[in-house]
Protein backbone atom coordinates (compact mmCIF):
# COMPACT_ATOMS: atom_id res chain seq x y z
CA UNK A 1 124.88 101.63 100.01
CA UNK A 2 122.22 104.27 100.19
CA UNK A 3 118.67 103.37 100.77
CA UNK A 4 116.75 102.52 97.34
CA UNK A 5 120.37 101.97 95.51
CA UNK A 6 120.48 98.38 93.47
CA UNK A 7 122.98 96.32 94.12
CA UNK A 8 126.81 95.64 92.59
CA UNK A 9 128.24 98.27 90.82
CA UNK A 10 125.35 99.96 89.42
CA UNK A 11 124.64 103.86 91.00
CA UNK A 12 121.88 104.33 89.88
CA UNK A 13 118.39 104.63 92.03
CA UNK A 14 116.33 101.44 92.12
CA UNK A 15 113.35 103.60 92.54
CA UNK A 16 112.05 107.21 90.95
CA UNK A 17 110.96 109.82 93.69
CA UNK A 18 107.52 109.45 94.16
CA UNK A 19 105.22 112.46 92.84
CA UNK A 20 105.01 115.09 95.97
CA UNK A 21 101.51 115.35 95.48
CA UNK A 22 100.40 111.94 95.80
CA UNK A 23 98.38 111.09 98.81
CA UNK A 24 99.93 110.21 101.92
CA UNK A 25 98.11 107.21 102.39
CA UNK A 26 98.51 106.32 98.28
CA UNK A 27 102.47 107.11 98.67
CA UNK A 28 102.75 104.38 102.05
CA UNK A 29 101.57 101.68 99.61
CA UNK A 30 103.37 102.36 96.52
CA UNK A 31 106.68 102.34 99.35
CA UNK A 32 105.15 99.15 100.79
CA UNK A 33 105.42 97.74 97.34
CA UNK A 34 108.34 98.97 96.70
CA UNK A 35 109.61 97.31 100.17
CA UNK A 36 108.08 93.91 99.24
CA UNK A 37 110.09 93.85 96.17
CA UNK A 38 113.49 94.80 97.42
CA UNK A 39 113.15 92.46 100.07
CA UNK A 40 112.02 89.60 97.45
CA UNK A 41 115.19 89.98 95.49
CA UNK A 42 113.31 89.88 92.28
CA UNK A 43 113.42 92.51 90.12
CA UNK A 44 110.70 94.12 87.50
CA UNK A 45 111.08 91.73 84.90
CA UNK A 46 110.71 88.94 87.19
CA UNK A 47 107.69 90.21 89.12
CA UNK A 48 105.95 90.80 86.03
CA UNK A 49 106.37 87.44 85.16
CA UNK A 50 105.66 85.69 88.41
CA UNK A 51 102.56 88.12 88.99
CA UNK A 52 100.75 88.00 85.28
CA UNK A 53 101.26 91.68 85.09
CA UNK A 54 103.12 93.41 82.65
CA UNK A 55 106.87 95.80 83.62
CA UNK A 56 104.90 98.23 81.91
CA UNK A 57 102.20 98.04 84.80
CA UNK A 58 104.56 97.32 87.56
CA UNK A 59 106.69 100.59 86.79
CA UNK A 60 103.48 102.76 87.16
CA UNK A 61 101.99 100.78 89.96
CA UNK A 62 105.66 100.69 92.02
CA UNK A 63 106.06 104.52 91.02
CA UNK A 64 102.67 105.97 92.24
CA UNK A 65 101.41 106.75 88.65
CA UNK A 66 98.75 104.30 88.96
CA UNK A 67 96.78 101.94 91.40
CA UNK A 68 97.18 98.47 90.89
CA UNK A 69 94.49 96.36 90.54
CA UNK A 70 93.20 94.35 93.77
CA UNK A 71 94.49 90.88 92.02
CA UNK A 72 97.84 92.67 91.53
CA UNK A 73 98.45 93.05 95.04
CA UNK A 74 97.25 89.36 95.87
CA UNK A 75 99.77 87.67 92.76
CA UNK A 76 102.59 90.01 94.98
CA UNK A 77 101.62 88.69 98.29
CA UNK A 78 101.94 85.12 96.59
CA UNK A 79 105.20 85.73 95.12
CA UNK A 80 106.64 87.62 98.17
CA UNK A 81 105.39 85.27 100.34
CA UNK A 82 103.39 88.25 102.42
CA UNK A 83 100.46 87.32 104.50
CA UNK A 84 97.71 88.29 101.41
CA UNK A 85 95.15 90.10 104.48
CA UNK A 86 97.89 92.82 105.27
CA UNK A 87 98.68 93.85 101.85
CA UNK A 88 94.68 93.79 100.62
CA UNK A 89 93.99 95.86 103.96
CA UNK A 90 96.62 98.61 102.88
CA UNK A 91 95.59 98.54 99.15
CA UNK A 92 92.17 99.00 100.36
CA UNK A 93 92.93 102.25 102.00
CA UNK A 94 95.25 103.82 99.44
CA UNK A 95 92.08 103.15 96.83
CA UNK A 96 89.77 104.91 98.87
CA UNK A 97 92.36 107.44 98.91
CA UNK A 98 93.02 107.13 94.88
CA UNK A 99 89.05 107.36 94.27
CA UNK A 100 89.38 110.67 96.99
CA UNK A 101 91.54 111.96 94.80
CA UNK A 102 90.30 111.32 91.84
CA UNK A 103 87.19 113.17 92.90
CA UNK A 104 89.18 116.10 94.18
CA UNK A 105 90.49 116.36 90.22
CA UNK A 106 87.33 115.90 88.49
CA UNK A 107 85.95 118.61 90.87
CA UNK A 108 88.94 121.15 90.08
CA UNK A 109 88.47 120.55 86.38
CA UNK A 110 84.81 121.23 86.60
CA UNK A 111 85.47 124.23 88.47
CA UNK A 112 87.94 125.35 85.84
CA UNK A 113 85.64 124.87 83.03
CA UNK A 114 82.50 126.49 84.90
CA UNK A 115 85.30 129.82 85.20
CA UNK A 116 86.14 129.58 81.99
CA UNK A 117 82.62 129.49 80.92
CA UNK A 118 81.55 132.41 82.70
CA UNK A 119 84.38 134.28 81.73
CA UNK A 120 83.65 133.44 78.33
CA UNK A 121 79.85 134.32 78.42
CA UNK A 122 81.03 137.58 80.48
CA UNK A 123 83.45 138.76 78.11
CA UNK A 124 80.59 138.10 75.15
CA UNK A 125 78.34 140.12 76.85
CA UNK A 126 77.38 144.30 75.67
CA UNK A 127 75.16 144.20 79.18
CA UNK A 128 77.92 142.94 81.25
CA UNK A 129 80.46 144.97 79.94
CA UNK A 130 82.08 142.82 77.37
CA UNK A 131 83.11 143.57 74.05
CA UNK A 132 80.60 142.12 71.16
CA UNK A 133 82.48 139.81 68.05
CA UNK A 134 83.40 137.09 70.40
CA UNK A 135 83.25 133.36 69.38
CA UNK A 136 80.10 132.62 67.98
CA UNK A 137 79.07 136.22 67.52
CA UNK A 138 79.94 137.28 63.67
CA UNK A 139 82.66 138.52 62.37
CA UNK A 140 84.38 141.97 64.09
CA UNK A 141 83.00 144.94 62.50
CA UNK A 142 85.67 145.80 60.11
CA UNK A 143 86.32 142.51 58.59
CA UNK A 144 84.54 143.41 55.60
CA UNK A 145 82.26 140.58 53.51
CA UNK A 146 83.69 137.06 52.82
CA UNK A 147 85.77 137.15 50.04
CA UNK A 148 83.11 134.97 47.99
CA UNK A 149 80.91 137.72 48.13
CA UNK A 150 83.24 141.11 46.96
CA UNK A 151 81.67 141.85 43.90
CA UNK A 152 81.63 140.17 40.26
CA UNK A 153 84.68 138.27 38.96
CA UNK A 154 86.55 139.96 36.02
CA UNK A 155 84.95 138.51 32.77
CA UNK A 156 86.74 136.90 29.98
């Protein structure tokens, strides 16, 4: 049987391939996890109930889509039977490396928006070489007046 295959007759992976761009440290915990449960014998449905937390949760915490919360990780230690001060240690760690991360986005999407602002305010601009009619200038110059305003409606 290949490594991360369920047991019996079923072929199908146990586990999803964790994203490539999680964090190195982030991706050794979710595998930890993922470890403590194979080893347990117990499968979603059961951790979910043993731990409190929903399948729901335990999919995205088990697949690197989300961090699991600190009491989480000590309900798994309880029902795996794993010494609670190894598992908090490496859930420590992977949030520091979650909140790193995190940062690292918000900074990219602020960086994107700042570009996209300047490009916008550039390309707005007669003095810096933009064309005039942009968003929030008027209409272009041969739209013509709003149709409310084309002359008198035919009488009766």
């Amino acid at each position: 049987m290949h490594r991360g295959m369920t047991r019996g007759n079923d072929a199908m992976p146990r586990w999803k391939a964790l994203p490539e761009e999680l964090d190195p440290q982030i991706r050794e915990f979710a595998s930890q996890l993922r470890r403590l449960v194979d080893r347990s014998g117990l499968n979603i449905n059961a951790v979910a109930d043993r731990t409190g937390f929903s399948k729901t949760s335990w999919d995205r915490y088990l697949n690197g889509r989300l961090l699991p919360p600190r009491r989480a990780v000590v309900a798994l230690a309880d029902v795996t039977g794993t010494p609670q001060h190894h598992l908090t240690t490496m859930w420590e760690l992977a949030e520091r490396a979650w909140s790193r991360a995190e940062m690292r986005h918000d900074m990219t999407i602020e960086a994107i928006r700042i570009t996209q602002a300047r490009e916008a305010l550039g390309a707005s601009d007669p003095a810096a070489g933009g064309r005039s009619g942009g968003p929030g200038r008027g209409p272009p110059p041969c739209a013509g007046p709003p149709p409310a305003s084309r002359g008198p409606s035919p009488g009766p």
